[in-house]
N, C-alpha and C. Protein backbone atom coordinates (compact mmCIF):
# COMPACT_ATOMS: atom_id res chain seq x y z
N UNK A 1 0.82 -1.20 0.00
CA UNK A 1 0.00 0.00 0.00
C UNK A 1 0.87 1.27 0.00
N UNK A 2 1.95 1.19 0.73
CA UNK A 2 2.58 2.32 0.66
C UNK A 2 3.73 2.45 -0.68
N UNK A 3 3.77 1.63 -1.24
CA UNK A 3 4.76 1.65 -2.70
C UNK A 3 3.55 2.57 -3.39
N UNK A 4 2.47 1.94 -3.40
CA UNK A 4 1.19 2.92 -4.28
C UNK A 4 0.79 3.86 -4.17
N UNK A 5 0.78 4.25 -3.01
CA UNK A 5 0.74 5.65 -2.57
C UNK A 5 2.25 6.58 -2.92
N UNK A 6 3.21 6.38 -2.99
CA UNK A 6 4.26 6.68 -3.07
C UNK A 6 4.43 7.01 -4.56
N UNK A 7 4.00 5.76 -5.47
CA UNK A 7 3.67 5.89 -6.83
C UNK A 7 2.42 7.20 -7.94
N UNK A 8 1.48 6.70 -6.47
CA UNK A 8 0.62 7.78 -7.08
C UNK A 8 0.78 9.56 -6.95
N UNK A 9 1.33 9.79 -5.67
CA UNK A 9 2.22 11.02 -5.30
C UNK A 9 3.08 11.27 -6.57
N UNK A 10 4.12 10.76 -6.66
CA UNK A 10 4.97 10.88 -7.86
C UNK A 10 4.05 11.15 -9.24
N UNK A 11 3.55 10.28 -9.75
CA UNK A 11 2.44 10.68 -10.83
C UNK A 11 1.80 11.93 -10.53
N UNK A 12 1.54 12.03 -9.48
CA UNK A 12 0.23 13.43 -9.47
C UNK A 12 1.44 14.36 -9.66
N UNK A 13 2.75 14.53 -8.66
CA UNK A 13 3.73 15.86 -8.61
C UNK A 13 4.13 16.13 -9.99
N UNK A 14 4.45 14.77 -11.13
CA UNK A 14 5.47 14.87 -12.36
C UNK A 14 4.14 15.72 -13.40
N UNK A 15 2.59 15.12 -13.13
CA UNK A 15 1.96 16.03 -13.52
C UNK A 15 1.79 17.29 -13.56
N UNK A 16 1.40 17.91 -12.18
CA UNK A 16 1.59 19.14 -11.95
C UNK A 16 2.79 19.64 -12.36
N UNK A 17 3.85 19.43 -12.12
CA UNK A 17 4.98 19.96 -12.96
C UNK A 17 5.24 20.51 -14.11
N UNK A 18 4.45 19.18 -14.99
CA UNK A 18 4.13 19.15 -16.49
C UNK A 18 3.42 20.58 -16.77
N UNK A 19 2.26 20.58 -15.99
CA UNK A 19 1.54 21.71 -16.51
C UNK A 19 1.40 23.11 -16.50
N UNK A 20 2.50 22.93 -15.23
CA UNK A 20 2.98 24.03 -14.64
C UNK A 20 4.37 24.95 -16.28
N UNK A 21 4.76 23.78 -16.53
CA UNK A 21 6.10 24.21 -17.58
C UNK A 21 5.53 24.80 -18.48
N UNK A 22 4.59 23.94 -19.04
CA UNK A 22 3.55 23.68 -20.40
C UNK A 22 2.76 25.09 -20.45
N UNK A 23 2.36 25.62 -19.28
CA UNK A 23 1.45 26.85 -19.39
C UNK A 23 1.97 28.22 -18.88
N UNK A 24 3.05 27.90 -18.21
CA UNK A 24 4.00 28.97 -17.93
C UNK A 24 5.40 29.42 -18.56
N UNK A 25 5.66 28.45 -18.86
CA UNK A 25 7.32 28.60 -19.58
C UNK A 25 7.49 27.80 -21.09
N UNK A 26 6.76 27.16 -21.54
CA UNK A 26 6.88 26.13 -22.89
C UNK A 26 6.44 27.59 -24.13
N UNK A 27 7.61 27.38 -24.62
CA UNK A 27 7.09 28.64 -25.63
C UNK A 27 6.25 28.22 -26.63
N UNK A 28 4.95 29.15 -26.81
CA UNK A 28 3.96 28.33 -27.36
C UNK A 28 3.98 29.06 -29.23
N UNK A 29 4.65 29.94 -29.18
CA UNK A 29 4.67 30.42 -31.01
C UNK A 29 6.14 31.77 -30.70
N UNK A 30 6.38 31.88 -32.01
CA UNK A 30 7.26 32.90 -31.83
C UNK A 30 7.21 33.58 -33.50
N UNK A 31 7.10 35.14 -33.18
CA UNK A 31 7.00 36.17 -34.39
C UNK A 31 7.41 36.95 -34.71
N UNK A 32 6.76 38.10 -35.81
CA UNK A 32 7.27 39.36 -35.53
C UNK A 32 6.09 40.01 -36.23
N UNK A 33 6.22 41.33 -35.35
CA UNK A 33 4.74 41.96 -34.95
C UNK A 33 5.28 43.61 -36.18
N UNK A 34 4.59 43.86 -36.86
CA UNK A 34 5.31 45.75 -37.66
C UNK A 34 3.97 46.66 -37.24
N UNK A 35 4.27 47.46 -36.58
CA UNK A 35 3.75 48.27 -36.13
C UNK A 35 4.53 49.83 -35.63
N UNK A 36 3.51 51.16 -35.90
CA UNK A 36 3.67 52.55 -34.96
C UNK A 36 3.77 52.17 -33.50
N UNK A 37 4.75 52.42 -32.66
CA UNK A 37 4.82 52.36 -31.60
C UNK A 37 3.90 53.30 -30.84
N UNK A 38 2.72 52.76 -29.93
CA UNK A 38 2.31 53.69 -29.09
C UNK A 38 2.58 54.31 -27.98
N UNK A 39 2.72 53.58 -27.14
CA UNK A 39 3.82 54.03 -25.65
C UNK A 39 4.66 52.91 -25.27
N UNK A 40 5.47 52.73 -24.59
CA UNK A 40 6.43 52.17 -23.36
C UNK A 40 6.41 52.42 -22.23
N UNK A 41 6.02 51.78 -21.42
CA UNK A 41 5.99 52.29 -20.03
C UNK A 41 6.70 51.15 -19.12
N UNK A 42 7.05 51.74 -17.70
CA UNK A 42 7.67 50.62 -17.15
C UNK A 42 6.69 51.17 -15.66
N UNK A 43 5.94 49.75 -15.47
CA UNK A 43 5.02 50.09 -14.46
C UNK A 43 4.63 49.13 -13.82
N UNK A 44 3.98 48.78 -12.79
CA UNK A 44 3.63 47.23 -11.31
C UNK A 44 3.60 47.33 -9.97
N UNK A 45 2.90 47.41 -9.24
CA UNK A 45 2.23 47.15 -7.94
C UNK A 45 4.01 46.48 -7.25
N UNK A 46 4.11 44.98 -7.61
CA UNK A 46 4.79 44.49 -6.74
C UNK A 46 6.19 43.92 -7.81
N UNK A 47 5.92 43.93 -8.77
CA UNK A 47 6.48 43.33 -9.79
C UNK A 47 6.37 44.26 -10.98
N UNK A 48 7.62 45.30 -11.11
CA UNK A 48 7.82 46.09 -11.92
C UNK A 48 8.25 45.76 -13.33
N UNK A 49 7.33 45.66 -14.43
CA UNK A 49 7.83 45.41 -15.91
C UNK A 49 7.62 46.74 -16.68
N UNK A 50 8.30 46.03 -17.57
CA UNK A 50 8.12 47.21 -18.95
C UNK A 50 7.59 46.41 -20.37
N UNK A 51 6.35 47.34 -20.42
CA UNK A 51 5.10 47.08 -21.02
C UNK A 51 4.86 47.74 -22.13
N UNK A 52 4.06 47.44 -23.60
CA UNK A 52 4.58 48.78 -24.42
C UNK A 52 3.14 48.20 -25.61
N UNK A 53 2.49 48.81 -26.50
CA UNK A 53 1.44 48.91 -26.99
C UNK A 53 2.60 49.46 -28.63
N UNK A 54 1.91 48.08 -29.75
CA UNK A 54 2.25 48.57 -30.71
C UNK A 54 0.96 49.32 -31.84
N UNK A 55 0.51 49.53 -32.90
CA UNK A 55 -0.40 50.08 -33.39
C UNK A 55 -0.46 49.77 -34.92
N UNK A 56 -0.50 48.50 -35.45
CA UNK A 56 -0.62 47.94 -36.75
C UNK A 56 -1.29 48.71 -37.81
N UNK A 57 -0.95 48.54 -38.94
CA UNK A 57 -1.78 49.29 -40.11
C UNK A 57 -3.15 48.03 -40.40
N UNK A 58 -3.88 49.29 -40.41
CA UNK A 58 -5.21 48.12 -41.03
C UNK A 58 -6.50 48.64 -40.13
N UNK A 59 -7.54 47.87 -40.55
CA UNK A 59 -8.83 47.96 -39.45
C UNK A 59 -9.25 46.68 -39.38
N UNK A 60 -9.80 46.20 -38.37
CA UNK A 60 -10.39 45.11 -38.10
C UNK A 60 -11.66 45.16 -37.57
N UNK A 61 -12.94 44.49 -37.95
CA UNK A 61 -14.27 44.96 -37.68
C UNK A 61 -14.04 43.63 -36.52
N UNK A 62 -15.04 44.24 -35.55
CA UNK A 62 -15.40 43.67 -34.51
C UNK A 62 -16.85 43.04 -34.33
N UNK A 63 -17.11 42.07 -33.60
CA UNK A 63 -18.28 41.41 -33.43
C UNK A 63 -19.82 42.38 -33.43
N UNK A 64 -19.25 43.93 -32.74
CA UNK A 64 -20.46 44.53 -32.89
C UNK A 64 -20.69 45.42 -34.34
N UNK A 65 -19.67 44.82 -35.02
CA UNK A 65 -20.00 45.90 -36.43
C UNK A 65 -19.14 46.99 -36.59
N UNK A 66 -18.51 47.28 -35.28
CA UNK A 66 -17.62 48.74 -35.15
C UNK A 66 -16.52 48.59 -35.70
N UNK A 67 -15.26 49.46 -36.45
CA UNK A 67 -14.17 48.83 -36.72
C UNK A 67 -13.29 49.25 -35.68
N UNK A 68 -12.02 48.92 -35.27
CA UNK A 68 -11.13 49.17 -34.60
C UNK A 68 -9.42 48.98 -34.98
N UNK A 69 -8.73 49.30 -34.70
CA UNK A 69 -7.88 49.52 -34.87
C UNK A 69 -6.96 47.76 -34.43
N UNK A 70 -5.77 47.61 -35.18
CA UNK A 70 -5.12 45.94 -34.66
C UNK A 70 -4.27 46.82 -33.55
N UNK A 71 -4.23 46.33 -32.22
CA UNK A 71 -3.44 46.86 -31.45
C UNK A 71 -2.33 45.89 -30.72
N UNK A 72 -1.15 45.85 -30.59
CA UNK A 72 -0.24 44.59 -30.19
C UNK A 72 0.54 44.84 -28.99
N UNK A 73 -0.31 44.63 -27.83
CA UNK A 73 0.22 44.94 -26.04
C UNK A 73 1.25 43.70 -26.01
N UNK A 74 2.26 44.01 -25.39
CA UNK A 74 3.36 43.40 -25.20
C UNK A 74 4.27 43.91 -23.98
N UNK A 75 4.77 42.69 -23.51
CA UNK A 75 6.11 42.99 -22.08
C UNK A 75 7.45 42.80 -23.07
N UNK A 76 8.00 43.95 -22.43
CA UNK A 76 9.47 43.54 -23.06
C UNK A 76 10.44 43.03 -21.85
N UNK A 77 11.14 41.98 -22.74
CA UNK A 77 12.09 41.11 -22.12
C UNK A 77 13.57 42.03 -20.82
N UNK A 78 13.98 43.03 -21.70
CA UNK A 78 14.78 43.35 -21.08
C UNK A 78 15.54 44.83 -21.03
N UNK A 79 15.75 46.06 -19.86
CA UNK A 79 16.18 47.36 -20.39
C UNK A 79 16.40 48.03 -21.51
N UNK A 80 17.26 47.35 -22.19
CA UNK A 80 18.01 47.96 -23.20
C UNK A 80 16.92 48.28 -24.44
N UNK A 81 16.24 47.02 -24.44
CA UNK A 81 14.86 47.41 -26.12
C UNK A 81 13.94 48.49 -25.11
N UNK A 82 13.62 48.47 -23.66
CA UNK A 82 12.92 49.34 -23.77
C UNK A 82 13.33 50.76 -23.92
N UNK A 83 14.83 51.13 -23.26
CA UNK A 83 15.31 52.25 -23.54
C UNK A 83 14.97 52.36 -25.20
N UNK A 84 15.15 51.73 -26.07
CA UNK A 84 15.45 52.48 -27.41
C UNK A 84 14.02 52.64 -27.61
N UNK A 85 12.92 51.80 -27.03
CA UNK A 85 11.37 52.32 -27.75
C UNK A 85 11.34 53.09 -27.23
N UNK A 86 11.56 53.32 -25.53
CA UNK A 86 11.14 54.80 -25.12
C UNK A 86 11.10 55.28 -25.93
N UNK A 87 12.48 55.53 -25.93
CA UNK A 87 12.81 56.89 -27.37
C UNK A 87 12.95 57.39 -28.20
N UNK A 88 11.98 56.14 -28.90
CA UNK A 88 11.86 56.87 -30.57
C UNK A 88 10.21 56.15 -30.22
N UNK A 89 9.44 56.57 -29.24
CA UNK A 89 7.85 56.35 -29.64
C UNK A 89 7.64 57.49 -30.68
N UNK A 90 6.20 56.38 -31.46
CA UNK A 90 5.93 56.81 -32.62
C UNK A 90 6.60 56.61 -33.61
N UNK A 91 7.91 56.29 -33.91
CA UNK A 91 8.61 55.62 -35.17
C UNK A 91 7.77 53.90 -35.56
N UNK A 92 8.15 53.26 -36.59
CA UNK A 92 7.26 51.95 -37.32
C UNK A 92 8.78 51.09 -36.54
N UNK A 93 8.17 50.20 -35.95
CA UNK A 93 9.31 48.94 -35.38
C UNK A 93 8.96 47.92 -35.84
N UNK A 94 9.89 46.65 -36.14
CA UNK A 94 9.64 45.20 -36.55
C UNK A 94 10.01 44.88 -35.11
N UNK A 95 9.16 44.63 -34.48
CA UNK A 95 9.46 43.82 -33.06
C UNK A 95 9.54 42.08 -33.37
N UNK A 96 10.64 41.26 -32.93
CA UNK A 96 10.54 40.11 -32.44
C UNK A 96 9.59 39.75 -31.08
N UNK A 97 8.93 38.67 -31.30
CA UNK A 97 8.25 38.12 -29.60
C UNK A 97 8.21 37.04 -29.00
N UNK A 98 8.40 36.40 -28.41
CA UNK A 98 7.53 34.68 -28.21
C UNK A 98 6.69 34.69 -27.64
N UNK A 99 5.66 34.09 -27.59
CA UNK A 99 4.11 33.55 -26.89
C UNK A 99 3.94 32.61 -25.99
N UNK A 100 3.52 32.76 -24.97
CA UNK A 100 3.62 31.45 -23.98
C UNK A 100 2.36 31.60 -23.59
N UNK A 101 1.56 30.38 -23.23
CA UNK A 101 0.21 29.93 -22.95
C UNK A 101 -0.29 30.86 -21.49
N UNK A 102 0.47 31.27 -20.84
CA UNK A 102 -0.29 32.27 -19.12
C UNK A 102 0.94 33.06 -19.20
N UNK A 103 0.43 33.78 -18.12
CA UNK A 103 1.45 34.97 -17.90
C UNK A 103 1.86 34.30 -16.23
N UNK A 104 3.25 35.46 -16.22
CA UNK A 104 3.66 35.27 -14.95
C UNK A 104 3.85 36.15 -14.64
N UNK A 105 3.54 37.43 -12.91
CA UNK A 105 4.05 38.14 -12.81
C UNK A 105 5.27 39.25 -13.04
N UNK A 106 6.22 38.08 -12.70
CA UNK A 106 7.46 39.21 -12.96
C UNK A 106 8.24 39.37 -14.66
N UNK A 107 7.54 38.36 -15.09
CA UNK A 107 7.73 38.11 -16.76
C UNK A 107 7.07 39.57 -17.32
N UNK A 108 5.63 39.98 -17.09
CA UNK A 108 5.05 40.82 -17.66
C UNK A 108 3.63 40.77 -17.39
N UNK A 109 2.89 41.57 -17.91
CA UNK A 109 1.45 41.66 -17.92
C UNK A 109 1.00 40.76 -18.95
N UNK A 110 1.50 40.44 -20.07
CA UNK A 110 0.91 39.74 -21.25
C UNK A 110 1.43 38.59 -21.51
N UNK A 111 1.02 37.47 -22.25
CA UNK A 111 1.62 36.26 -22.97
C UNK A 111 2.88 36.52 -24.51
N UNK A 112 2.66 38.13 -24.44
CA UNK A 112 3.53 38.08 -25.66
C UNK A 112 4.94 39.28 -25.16
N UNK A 113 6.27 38.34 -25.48
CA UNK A 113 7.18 39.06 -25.04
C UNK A 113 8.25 39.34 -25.70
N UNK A 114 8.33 40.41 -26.10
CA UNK A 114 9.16 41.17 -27.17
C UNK A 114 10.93 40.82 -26.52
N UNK A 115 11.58 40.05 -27.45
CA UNK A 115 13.43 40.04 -26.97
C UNK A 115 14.18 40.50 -28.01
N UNK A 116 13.27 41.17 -29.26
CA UNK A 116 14.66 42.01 -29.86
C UNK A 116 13.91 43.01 -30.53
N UNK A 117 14.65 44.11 -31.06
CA UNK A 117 14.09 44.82 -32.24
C UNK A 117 14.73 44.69 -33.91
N UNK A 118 13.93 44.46 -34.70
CA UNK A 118 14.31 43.58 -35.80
C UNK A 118 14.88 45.04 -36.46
N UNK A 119 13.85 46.01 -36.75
CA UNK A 119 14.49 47.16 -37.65
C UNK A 119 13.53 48.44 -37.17
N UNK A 120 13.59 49.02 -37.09
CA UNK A 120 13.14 50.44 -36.77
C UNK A 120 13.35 51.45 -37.76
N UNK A 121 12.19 52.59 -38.11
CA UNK A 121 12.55 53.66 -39.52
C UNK A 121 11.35 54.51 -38.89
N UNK A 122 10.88 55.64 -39.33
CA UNK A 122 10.34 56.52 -39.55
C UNK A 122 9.20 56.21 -40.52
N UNK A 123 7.95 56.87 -40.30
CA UNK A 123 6.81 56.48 -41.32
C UNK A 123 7.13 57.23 -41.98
């Protein structure tokens, strides 16, 4: 009885584990996003990231008929890309990202996380 119990512990932990990787850290797609940069900000309660809103060309109609704008919220990975969006908001960026299935606090606010800038220009 106690090998089975011992067995089934192990099964349940290697699970949880699993799903824990799978929905937090397993990179689930990876891209690149071209868009007007809208802001950068670096902002959090307890867990300070830097967060940044891109602004795609195009319209996209929405379920109620309205159109709206493609908008691409994103955490960036690390200082240095956000220093340079700071400071050229409003220039057109090719952002790199990867996608992961949940978010994690200190990762960012979003599932999509920008780790490079591909090319940057002026509209």
């Amino acid at each position: 009885m106690k090998k089975f119990i011992t067995i089934i512990c192990a099964i349940l932990l290697l699970s949880i584990g699993g799903y824990v990787y799978w929905r937090y850290f397993f990179v689930f797609a990876e891209g690149v996003k071209t868009g007007v940069l809208n802001y950068a900000v670096y902002k959090g309660n307890l867990f300070k990231t830097y967060e940044g809103k891109l602004i795609q060309q195009g319209f996209g109609r929405q379920n109620n008929g309205s159109f709206q704008s493609y908008e691409f919220e994103f955490s960036i990975k690390d200082k240095k890309i956000f220093n340079q969006l700071e400071t050229n908001s409003g220039k057109v960026f090719d952002l790199h990202y990867t996608e992961y299935h949940g978010r994690v606090p200190w990762r960012g606010n979003t599932v999509y996380i920008v780790d490079s800038i591909l090319a940057m220009r002026s509209e």
